[in-house]
Protein backbone atom coordinates (compact mmCIF):
# COMPACT_ATOMS: atom_id res chain seq x y z
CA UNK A 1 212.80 -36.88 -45.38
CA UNK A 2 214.56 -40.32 -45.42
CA UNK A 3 213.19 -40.84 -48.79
CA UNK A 4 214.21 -37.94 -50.46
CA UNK A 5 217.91 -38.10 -48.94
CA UNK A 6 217.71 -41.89 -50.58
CA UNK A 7 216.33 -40.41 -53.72
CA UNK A 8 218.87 -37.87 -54.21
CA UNK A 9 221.70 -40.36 -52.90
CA UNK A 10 220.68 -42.32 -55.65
CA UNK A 11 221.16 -40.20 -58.52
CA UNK A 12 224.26 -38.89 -57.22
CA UNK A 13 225.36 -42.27 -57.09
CA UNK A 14 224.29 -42.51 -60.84
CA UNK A 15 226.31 -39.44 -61.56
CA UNK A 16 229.27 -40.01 -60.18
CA UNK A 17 229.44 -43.55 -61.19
CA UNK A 18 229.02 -42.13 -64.94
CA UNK A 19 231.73 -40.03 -64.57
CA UNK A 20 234.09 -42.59 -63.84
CA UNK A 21 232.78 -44.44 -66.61
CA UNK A 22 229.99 -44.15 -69.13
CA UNK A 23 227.39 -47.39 -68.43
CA UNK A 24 228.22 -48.18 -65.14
CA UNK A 25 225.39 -45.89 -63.98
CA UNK A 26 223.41 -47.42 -66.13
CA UNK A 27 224.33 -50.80 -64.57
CA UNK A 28 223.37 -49.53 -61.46
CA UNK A 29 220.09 -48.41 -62.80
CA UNK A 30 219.51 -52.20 -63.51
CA UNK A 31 219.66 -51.31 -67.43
CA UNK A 32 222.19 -53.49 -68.29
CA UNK A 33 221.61 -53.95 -72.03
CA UNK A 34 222.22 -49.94 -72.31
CA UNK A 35 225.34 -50.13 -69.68
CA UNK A 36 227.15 -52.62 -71.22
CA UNK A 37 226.74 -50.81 -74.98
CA UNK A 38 227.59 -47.77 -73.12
CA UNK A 39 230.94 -49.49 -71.84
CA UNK A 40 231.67 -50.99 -75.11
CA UNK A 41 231.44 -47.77 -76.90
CA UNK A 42 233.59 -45.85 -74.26
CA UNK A 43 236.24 -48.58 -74.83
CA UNK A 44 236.41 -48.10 -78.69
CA UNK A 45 236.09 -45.14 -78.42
CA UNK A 46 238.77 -44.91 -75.94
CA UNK A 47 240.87 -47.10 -77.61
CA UNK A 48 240.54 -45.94 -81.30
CA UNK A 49 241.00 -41.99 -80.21
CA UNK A 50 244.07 -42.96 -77.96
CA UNK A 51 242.21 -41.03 -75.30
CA UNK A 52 244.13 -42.78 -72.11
CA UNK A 53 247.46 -41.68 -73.88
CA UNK A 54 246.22 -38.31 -74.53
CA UNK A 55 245.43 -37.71 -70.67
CA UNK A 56 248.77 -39.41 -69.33
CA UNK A 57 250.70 -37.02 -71.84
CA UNK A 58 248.76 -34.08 -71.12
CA UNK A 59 249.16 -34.71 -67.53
CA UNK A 60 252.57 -34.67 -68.25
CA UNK A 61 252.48 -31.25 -69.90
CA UNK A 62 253.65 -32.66 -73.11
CA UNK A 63 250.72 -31.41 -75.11
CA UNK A 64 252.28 -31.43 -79.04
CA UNK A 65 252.35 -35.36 -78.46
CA UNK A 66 249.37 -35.84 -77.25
CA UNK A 67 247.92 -33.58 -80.04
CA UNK A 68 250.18 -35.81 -82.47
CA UNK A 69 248.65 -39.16 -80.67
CA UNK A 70 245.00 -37.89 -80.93
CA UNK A 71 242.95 -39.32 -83.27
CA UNK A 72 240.03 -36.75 -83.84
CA UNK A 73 238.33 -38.27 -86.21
CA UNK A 74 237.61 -40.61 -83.24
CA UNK A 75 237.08 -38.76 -80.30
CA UNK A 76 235.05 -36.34 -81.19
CA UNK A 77 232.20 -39.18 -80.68
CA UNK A 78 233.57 -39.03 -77.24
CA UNK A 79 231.73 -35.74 -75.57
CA UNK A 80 227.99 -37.06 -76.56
CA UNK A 81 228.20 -40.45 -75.15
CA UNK A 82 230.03 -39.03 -71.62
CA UNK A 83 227.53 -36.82 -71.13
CA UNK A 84 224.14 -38.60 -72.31
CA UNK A 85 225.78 -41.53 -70.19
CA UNK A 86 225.38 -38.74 -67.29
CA UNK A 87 222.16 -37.47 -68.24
CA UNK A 88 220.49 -40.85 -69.15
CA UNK A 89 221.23 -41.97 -65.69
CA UNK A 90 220.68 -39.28 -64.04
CA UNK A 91 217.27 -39.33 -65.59
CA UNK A 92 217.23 -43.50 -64.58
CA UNK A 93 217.75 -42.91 -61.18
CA UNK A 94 214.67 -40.37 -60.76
CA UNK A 95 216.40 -37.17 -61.75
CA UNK A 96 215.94 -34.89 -64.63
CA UNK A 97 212.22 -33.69 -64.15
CA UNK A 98 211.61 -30.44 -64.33
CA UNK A 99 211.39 -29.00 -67.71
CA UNK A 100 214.42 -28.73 -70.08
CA UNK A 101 216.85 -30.07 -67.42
CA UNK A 102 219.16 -32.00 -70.14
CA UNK A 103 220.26 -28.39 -71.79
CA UNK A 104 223.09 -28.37 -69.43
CA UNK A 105 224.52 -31.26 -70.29
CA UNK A 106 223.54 -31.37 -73.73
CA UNK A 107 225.47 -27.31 -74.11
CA UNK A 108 228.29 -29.24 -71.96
CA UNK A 109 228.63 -31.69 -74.65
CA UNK A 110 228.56 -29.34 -77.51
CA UNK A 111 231.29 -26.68 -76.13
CA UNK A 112 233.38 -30.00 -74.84
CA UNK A 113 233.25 -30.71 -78.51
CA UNK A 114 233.87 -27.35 -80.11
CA UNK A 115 236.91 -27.67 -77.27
CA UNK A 116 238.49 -30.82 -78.94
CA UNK A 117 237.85 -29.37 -82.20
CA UNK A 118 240.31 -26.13 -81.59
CA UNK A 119 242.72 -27.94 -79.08
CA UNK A 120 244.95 -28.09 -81.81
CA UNK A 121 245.40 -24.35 -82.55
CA UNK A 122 243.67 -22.59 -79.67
CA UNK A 123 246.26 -21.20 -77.55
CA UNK A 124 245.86 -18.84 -74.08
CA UNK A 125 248.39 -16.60 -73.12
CA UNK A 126 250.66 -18.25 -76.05
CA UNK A 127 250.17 -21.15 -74.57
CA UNK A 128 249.01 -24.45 -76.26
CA UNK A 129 245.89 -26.52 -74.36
CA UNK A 130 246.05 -29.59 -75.86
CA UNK A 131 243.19 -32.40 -76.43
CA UNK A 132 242.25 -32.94 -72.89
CA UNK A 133 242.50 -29.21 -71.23
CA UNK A 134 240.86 -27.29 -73.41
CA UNK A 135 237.51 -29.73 -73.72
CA UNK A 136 237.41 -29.52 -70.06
CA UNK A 137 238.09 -25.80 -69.75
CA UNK A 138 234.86 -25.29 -72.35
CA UNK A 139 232.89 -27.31 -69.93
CA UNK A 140 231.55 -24.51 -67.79
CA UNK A 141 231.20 -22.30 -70.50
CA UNK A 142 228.40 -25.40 -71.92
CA UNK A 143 227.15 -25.77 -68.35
CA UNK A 144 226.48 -22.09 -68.30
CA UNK A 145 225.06 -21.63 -71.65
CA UNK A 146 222.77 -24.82 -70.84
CA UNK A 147 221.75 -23.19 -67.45
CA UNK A 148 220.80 -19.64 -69.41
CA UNK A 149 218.92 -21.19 -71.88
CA UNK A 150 217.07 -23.47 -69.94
CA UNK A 151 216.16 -20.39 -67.45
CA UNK A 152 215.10 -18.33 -70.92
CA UNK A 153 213.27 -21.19 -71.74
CA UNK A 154 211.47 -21.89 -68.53
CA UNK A 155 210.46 -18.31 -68.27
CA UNK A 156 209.39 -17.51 -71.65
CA UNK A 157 206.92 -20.15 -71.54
CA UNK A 158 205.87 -19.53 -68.11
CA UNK A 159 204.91 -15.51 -69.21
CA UNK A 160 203.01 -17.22 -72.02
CA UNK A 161 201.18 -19.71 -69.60
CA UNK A 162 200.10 -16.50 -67.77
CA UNK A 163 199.51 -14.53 -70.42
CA UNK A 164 197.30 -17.15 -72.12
CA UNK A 165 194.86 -17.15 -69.16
């Protein structure tokens, strides 16, 4: 039992650490040639889509500047790296083995993406999102879609498995 709570502790760590920041999960994988380029892209990336500007200003409710400050062009290079910087060391650490267990965070990045893409113009209640709400509002909507599929998946080829005995 030890082992497995170490196991799992260790991927959480993984996780959690690539939340806070794509690559350092990796560093704590010991892959330090991936962490570092993951940490170097975050930071252009960061830097060249003004993302830290767009969060303090959309903390701040003022969500026509931060639409105004965000570079999209930029950014939308953002969602893939977060979330293969989860995934990749998630899978690192031991995780990620059962079959099709990246669709949730590969759906996450997608409808994170597809969020940026209409923060500009999508609106709830008459309300404008912004750059930062609305990509993290379509993130359970990707986790779900992910989940679905991957349960499709899983049992579609599973019927076949039986019915091909």
């Amino acid at each position: 039992m030890e082992t497995t709570l170490k196991e799992k502790s260790k991927k959480l760590e993984a996780v959690l650490w690539s939340i806070a920041l794509p690559g350092f999960g990796q560093l704590l994988n010991k892959k330090y040639v991936k962490g570092l380029t993951l940490m170097a892209l975050e930071f252009l990336i960061n830097i060249m889509g003004n993302f830290n500007r767009i969060i303090i200003l959309s903390f701040h409710f003022r969500i026509e500047e931060a639409i105004e400050q965000t570079n999209y062009l930029w950014l939308m290079f953002y969602p893939c790296l977060y979330f293969f910087g989860i995934w990749d060391a998630y899978k690192d650490a031991g995780g990620g083995r059962k079959a099709f267990a990246y669709l949730p965070l590969v759906f996450s990045a997608y409808f994170v993406t597809l969020g940026l893409i209409f923060s500009p113009v999508f609106r709830i209640f008459g309300t404008l999102i912004g750059p930062m709400w609305l990509p993290m509002l379509s993130l359970p909507v990707g986790l779900a879609v992910g989940w679905i599929i991957k349960w499709v998946l899983v049992k579609l080829i599973y019927r076949n498995q039986i019915n091909s005995s």
